[in-house]
PDB file of N, CA and C in Angstrom:
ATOM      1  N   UNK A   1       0.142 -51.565  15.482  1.00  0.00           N
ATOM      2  CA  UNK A   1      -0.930 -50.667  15.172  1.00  0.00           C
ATOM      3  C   UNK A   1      -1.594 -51.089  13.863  1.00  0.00           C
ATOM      4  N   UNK A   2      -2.677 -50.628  13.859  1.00  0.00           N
ATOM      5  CA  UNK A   2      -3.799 -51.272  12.437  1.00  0.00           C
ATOM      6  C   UNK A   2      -4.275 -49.678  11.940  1.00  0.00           C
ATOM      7  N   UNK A   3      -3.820 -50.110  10.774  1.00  0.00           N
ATOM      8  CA  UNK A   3      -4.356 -48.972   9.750  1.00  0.00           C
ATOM      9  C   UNK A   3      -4.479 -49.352   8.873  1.00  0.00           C
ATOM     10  N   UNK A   4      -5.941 -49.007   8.519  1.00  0.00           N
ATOM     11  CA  UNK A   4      -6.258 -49.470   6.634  1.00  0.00           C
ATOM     12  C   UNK A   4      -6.142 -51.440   6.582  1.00  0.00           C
ATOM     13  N   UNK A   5      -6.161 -51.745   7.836  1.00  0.00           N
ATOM     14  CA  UNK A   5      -6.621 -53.493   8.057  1.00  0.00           C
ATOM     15  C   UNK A   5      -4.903 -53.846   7.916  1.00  0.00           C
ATOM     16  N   UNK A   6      -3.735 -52.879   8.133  1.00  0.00           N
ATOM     17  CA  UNK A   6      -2.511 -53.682   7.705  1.00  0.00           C
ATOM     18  C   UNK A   6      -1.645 -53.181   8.931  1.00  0.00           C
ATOM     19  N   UNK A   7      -0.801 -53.433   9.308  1.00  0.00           N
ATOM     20  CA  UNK A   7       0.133 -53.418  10.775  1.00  0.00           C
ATOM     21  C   UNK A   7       1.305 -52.646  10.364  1.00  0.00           C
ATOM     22  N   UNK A   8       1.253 -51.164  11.298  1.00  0.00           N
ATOM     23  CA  UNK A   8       2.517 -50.550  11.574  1.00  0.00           C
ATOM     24  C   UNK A   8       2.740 -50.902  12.275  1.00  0.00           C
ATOM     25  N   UNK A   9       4.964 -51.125  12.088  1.00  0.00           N
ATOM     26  CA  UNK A   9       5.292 -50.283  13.476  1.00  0.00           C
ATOM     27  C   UNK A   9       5.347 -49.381  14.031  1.00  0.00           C
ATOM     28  N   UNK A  10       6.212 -48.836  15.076  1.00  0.00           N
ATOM     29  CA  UNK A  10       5.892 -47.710  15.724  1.00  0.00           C
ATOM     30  C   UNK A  10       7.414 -46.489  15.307  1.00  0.00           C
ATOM     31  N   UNK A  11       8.202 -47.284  14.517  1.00  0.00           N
ATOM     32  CA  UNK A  11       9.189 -47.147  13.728  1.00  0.00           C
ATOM     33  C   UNK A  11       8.647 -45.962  12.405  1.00  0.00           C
ATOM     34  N   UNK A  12       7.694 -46.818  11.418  1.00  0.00           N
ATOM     35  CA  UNK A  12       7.020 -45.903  10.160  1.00  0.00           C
ATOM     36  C   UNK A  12       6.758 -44.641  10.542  1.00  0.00           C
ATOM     37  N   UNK A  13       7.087 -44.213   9.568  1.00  0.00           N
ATOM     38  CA  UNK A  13       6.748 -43.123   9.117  1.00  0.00           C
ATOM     39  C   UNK A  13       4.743 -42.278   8.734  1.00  0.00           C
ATOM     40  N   UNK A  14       4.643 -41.661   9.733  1.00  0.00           N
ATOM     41  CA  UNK A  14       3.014 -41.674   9.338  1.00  0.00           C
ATOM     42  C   UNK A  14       2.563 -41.640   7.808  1.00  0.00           C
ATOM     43  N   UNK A  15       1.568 -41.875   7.476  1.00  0.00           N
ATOM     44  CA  UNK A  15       1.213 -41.822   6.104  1.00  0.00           C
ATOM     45  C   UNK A  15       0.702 -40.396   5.630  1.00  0.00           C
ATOM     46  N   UNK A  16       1.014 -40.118   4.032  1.00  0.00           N
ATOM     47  CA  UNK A  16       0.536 -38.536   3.562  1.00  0.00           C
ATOM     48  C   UNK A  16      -0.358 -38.627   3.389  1.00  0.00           C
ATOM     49  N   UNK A  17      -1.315 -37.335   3.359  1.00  0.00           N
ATOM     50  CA  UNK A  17      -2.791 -37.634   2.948  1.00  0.00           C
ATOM     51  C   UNK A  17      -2.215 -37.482   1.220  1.00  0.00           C
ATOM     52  N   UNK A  18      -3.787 -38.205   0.989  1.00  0.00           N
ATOM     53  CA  UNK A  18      -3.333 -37.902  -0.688  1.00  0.00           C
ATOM     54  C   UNK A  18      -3.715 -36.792  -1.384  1.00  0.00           C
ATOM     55  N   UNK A  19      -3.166 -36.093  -2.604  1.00  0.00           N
ATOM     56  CA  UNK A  19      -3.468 -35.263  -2.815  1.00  0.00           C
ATOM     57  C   UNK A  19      -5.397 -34.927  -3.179  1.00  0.00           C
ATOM     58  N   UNK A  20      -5.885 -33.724  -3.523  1.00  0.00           N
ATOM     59  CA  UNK A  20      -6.947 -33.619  -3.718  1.00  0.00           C
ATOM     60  C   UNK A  20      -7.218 -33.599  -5.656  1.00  0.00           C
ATOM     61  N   UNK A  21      -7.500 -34.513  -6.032  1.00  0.00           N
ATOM     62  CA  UNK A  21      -7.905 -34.230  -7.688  1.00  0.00           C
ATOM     63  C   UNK A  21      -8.512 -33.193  -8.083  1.00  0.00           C
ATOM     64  N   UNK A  22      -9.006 -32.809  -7.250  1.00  0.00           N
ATOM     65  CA  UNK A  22     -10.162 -31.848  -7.848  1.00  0.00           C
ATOM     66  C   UNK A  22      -9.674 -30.936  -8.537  1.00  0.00           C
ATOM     67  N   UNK A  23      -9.948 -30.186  -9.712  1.00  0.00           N
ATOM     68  CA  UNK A  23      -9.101 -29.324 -10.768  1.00  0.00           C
ATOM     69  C   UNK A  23      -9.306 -27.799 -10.104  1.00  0.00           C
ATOM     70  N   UNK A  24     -10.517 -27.637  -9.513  1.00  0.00           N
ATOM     71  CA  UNK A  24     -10.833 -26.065  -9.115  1.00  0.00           C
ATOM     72  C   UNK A  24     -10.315 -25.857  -8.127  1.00  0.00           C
ATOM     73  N   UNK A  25      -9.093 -26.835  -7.909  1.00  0.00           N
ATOM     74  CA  UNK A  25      -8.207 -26.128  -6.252  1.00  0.00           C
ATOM     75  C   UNK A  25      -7.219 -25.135  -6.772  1.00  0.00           C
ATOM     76  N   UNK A  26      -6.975 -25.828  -8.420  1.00  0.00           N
ATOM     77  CA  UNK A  26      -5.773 -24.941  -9.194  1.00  0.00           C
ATOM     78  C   UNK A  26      -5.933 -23.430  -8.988  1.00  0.00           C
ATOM     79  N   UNK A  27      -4.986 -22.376  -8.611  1.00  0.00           N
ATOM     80  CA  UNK A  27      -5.082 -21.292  -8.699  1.00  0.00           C
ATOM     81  C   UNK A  27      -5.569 -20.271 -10.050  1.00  0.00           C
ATOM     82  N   UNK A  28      -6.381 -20.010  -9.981  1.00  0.00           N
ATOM     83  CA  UNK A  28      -6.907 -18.732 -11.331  1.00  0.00           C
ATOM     84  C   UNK A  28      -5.637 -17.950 -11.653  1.00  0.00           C
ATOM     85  N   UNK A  29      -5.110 -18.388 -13.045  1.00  0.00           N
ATOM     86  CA  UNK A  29      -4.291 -17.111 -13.161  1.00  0.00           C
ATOM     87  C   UNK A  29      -4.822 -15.610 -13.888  1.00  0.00           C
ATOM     88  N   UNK A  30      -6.217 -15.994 -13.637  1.00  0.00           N
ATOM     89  CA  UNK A  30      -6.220 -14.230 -14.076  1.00  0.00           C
ATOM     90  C   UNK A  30      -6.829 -13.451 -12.473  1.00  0.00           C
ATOM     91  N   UNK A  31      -6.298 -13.807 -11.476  1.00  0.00           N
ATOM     92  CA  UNK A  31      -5.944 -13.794 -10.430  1.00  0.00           C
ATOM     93  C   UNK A  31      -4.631 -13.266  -9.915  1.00  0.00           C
ATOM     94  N   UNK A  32      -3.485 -13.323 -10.977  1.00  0.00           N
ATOM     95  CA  UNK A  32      -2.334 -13.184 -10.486  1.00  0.00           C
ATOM     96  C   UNK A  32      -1.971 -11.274 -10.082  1.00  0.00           C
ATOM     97  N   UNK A  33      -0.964 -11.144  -9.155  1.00  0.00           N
ATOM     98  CA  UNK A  33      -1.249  -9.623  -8.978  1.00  0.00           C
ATOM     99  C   UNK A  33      -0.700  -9.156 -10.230  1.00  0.00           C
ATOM    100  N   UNK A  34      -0.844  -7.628 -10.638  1.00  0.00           N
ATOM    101  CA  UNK A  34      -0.648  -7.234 -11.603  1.00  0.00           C
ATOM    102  C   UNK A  34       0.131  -5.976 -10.882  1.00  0.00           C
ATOM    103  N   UNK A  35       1.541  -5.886 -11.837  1.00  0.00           N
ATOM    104  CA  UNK A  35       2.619  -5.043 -10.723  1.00  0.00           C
ATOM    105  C   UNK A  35       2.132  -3.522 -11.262  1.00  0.00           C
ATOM    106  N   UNK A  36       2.440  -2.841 -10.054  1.00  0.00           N
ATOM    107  CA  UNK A  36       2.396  -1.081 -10.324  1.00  0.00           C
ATOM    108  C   UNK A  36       3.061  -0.804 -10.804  1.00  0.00           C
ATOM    109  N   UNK A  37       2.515   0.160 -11.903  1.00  0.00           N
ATOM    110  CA  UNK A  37       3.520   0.794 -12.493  1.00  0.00           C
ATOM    111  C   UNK A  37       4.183   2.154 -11.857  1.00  0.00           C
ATOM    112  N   UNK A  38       5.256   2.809 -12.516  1.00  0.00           N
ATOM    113  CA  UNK A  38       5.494   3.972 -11.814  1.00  0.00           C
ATOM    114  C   UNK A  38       4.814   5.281 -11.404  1.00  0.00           C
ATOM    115  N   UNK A  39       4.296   5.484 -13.243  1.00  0.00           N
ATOM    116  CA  UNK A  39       3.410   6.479 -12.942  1.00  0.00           C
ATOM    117  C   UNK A  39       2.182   6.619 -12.036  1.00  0.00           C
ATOM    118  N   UNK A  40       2.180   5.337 -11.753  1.00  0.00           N
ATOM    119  CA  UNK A  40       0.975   5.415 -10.436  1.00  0.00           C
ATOM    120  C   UNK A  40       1.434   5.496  -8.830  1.00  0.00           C
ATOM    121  N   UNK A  41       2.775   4.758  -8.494  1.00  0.00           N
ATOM    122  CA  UNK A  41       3.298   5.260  -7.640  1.00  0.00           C
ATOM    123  C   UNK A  41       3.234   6.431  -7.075  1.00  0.00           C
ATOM    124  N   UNK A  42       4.159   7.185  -8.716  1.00  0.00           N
ATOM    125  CA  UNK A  42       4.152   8.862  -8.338  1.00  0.00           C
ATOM    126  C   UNK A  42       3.274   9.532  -8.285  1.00  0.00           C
ATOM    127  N   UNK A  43       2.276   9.039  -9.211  1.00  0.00           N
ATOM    128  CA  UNK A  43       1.016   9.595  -8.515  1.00  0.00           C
ATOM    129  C   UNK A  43       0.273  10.011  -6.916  1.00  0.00           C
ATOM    130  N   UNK A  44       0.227   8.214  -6.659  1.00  0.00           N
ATOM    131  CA  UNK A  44       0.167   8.330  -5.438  1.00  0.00           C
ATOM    132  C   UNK A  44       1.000   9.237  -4.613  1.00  0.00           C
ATOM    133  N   UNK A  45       2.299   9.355  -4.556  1.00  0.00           N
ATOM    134  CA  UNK A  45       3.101  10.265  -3.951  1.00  0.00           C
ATOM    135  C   UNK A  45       2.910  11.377  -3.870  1.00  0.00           C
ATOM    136  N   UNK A  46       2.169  11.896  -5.600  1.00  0.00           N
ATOM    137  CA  UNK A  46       2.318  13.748  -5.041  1.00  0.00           C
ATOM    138  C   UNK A  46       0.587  13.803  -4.677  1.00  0.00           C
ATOM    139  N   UNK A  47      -0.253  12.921  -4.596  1.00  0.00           N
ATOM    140  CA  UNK A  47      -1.676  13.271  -4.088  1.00  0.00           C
ATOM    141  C   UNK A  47      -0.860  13.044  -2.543  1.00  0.00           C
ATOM    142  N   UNK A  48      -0.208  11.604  -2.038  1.00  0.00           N
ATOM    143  CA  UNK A  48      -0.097  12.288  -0.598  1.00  0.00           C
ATOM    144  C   UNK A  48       0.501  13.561  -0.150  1.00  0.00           C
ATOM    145  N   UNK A  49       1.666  14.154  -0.538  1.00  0.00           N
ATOM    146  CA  UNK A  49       2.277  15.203  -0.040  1.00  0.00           C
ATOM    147  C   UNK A  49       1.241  16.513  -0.580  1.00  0.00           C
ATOM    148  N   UNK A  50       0.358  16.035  -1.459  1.00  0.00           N
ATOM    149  CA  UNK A  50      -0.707  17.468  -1.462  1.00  0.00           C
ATOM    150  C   UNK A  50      -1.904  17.685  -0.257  1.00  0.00           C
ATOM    151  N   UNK A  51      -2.325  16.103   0.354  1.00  0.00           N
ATOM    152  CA  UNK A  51      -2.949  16.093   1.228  1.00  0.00           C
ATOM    153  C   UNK A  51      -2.105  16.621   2.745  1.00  0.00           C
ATOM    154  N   UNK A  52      -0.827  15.938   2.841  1.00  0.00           N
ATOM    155  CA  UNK A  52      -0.276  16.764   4.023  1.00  0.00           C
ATOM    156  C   UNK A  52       0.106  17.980   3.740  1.00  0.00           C
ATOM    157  N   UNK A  53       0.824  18.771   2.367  1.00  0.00           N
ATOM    158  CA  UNK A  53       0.405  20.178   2.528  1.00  0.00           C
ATOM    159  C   UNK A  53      -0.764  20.768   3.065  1.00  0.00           C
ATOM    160  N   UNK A  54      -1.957  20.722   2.605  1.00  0.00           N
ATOM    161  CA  UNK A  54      -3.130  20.647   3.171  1.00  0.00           C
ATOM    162  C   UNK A  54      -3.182  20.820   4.775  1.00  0.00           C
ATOM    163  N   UNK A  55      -3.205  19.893   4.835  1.00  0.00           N
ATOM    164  CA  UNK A  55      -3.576  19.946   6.843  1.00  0.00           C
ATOM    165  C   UNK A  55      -2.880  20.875   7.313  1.00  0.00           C
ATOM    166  N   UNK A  56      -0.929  20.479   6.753  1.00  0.00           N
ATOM    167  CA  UNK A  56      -0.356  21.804   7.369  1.00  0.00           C
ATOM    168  C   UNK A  56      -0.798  23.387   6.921  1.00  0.00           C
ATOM    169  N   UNK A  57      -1.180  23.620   6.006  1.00  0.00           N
ATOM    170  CA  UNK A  57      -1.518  25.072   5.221  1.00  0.00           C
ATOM    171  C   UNK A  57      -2.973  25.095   6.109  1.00  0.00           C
ATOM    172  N   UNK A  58      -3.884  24.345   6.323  1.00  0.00           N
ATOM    173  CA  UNK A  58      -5.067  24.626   7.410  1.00  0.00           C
ATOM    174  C   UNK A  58      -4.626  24.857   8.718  1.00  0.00           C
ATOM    175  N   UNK A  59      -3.218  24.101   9.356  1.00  0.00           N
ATOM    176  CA  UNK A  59      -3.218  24.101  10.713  1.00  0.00           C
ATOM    177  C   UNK A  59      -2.677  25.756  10.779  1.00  0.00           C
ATOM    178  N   UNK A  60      -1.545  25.752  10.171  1.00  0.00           N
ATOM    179  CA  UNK A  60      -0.744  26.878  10.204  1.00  0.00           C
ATOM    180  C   UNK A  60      -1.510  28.155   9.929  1.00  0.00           C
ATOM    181  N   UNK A  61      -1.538  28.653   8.426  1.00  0.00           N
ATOM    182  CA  UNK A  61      -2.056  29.097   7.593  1.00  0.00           C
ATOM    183  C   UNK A  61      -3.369  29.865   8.051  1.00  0.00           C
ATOM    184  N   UNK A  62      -4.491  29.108   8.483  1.00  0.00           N
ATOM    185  CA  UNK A  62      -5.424  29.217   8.655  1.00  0.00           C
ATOM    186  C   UNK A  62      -6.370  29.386   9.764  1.00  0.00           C
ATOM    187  N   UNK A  63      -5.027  28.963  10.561  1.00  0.00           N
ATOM    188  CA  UNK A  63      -4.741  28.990  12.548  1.00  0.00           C
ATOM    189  C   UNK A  63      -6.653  28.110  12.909  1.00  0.00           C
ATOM    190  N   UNK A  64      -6.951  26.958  12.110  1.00  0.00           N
ATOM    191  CA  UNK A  64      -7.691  26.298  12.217  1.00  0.00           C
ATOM    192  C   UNK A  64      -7.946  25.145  13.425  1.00  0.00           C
ATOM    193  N   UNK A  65      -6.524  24.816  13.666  1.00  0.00           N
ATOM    194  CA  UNK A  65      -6.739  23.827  15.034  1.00  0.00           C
ATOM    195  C   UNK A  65      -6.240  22.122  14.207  1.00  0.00           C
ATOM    196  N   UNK A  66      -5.365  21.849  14.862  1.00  0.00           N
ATOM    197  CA  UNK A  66      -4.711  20.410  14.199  1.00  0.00           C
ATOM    198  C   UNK A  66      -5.564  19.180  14.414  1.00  0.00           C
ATOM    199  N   UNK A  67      -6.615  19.563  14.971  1.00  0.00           N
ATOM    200  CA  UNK A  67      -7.600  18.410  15.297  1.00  0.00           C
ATOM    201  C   UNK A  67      -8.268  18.538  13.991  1.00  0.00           C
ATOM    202  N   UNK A  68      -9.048  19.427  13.700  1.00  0.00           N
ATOM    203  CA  UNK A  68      -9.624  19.937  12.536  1.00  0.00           C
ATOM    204  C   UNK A  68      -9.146  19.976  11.087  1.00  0.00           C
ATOM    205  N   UNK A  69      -7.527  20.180  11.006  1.00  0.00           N
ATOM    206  CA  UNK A  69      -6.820  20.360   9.879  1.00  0.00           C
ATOM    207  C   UNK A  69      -6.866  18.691   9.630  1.00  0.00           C
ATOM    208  N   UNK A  70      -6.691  17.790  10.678  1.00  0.00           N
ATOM    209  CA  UNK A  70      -6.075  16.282  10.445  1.00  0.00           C
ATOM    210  C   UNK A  70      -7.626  15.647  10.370  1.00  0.00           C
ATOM    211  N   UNK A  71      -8.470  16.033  10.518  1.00  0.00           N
ATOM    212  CA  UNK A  71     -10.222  15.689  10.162  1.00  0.00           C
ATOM    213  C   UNK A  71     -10.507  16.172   8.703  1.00  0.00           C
ATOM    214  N   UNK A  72      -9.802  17.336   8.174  1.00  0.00           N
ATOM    215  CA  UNK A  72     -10.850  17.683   7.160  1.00  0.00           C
ATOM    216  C   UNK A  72      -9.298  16.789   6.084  1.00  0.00           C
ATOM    217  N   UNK A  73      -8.252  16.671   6.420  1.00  0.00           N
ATOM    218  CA  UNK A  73      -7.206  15.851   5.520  1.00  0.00           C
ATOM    219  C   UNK A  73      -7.706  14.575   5.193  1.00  0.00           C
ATOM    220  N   UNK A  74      -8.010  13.986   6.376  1.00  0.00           N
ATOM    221  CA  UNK A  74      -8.673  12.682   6.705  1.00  0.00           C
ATOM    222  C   UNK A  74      -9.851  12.528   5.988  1.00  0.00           C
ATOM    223  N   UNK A  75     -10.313  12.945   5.665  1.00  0.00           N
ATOM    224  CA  UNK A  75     -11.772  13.538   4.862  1.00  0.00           C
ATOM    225  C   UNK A  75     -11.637  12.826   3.764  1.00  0.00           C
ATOM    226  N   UNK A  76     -10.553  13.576   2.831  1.00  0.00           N
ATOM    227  CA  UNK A  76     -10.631  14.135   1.569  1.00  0.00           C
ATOM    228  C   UNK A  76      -9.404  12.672   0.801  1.00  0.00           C
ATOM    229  N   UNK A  77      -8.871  12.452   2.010  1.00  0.00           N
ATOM    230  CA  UNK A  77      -8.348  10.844   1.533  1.00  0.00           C
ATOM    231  C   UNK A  77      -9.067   9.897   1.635  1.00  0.00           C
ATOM    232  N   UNK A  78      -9.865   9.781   2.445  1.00  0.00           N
ATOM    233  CA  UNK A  78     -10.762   8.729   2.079  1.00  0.00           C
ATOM    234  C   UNK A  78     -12.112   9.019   0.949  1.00  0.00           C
ATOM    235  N   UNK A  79     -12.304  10.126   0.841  1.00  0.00           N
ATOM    236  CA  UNK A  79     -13.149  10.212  -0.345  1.00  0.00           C
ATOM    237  C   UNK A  79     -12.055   9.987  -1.700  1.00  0.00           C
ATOM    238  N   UNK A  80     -10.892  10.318  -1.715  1.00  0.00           N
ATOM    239  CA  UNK A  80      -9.913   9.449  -2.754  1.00  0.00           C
ATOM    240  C   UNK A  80      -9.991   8.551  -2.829  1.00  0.00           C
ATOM    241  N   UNK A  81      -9.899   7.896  -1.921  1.00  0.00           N
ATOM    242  CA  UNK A  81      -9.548   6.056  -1.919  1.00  0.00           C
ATOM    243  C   UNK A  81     -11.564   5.888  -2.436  1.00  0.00           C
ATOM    244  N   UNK A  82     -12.288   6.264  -1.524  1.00  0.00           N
ATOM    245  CA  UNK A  82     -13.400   5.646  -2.327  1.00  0.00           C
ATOM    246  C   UNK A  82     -14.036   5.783  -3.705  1.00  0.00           C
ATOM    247  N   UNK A  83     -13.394   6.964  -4.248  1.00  0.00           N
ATOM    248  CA  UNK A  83     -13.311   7.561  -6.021  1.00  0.00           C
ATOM    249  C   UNK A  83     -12.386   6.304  -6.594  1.00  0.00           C
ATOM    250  N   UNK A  84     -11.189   6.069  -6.019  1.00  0.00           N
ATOM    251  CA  UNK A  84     -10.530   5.186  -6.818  1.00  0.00           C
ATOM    252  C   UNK A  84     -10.932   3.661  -6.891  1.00  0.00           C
ATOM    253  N   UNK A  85     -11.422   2.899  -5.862  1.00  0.00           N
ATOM    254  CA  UNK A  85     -12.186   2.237  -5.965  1.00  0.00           C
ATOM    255  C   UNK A  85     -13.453   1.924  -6.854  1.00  0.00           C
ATOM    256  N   UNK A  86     -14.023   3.006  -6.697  1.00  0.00           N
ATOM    257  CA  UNK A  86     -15.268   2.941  -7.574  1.00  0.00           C
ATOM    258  C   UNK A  86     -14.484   2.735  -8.821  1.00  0.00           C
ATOM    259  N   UNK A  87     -13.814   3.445  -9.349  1.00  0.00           N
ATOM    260  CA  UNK A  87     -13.166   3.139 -10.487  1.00  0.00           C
ATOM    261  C   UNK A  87     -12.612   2.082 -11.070  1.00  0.00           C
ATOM    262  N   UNK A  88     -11.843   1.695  -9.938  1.00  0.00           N
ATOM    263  CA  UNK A  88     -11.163   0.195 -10.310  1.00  0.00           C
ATOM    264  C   UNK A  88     -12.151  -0.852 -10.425  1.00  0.00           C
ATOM    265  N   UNK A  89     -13.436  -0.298  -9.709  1.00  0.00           N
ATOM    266  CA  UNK A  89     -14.536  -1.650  -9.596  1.00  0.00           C
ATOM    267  C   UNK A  89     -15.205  -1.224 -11.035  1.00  0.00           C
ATOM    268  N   UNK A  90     -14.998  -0.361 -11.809  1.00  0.00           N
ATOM    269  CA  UNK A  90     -15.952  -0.580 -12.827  1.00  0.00           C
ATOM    270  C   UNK A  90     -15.144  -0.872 -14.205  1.00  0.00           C
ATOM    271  N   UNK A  91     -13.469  -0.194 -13.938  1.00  0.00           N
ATOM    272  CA  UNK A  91     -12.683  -0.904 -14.683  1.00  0.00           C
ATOM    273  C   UNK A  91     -12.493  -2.353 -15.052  1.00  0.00           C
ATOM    274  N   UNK A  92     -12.661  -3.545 -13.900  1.00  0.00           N
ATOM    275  CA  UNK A  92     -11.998  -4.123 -13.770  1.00  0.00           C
ATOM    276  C   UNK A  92     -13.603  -5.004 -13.993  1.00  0.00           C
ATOM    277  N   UNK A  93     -15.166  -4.581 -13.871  1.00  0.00           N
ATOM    278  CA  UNK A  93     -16.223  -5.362 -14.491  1.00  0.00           C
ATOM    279  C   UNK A  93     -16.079  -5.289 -15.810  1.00  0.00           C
ATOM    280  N   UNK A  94     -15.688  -4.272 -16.720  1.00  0.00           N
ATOM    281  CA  UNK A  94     -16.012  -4.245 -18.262  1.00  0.00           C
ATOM    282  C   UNK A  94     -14.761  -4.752 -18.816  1.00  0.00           C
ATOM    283  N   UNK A  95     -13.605  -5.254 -18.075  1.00  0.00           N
ATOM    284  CA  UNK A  95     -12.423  -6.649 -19.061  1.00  0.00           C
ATOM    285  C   UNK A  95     -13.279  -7.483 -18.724  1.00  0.00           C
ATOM    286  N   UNK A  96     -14.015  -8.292 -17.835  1.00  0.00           N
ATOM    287  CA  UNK A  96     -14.795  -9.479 -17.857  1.00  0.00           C
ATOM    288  C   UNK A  96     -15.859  -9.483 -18.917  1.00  0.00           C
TER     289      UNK A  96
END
């Protein structure tokens, strides 16, 4: 076999590609994840168990209908998550 104008056998070992020089393949370390802390955990924890109180205190409580209780829960977590977002996105423009 001819590769690169010189003769393998069929014995060799294929050849590696070579690496890439280029410096911007290097990973960004201000990229790296940044670990949770606790108090945000627990945070997270008692906003969820306040949201499933919720649904249940609408389903039960309020004899509202579990379709409805798990719509207006559903609601009010994703308007969380998109509050916290916004946040993190404006936190995380003004360290740059």
């Amino acid at each position: 076999m001819t590769v690169d104008g010189g003769v393998r056998s069929e014995t060799d070992p294929p050849a590696l590609p070579e690496p890439d020089p280029c410096p911007a393949a290097a990973p960004d370390p201000s990229l790296a994840p940044v670990p949770v802390s606790r108090l945000t955990v627990l945070a997270y924890a008692v906003v969820s168990l306040l949201l499933v109180s919720w649904v249940i205190f609408g389903w039960l409580v309020q004899q509202q209908g579990l379709v409805n209780s798990l719509g207006e829960g559903l609601g009010a977590a994703f308007t969380l998550l998109l509050i916290v977002s916004v946040v993190g996105t404006v936190r995380q423009s003004r360290r740059r």
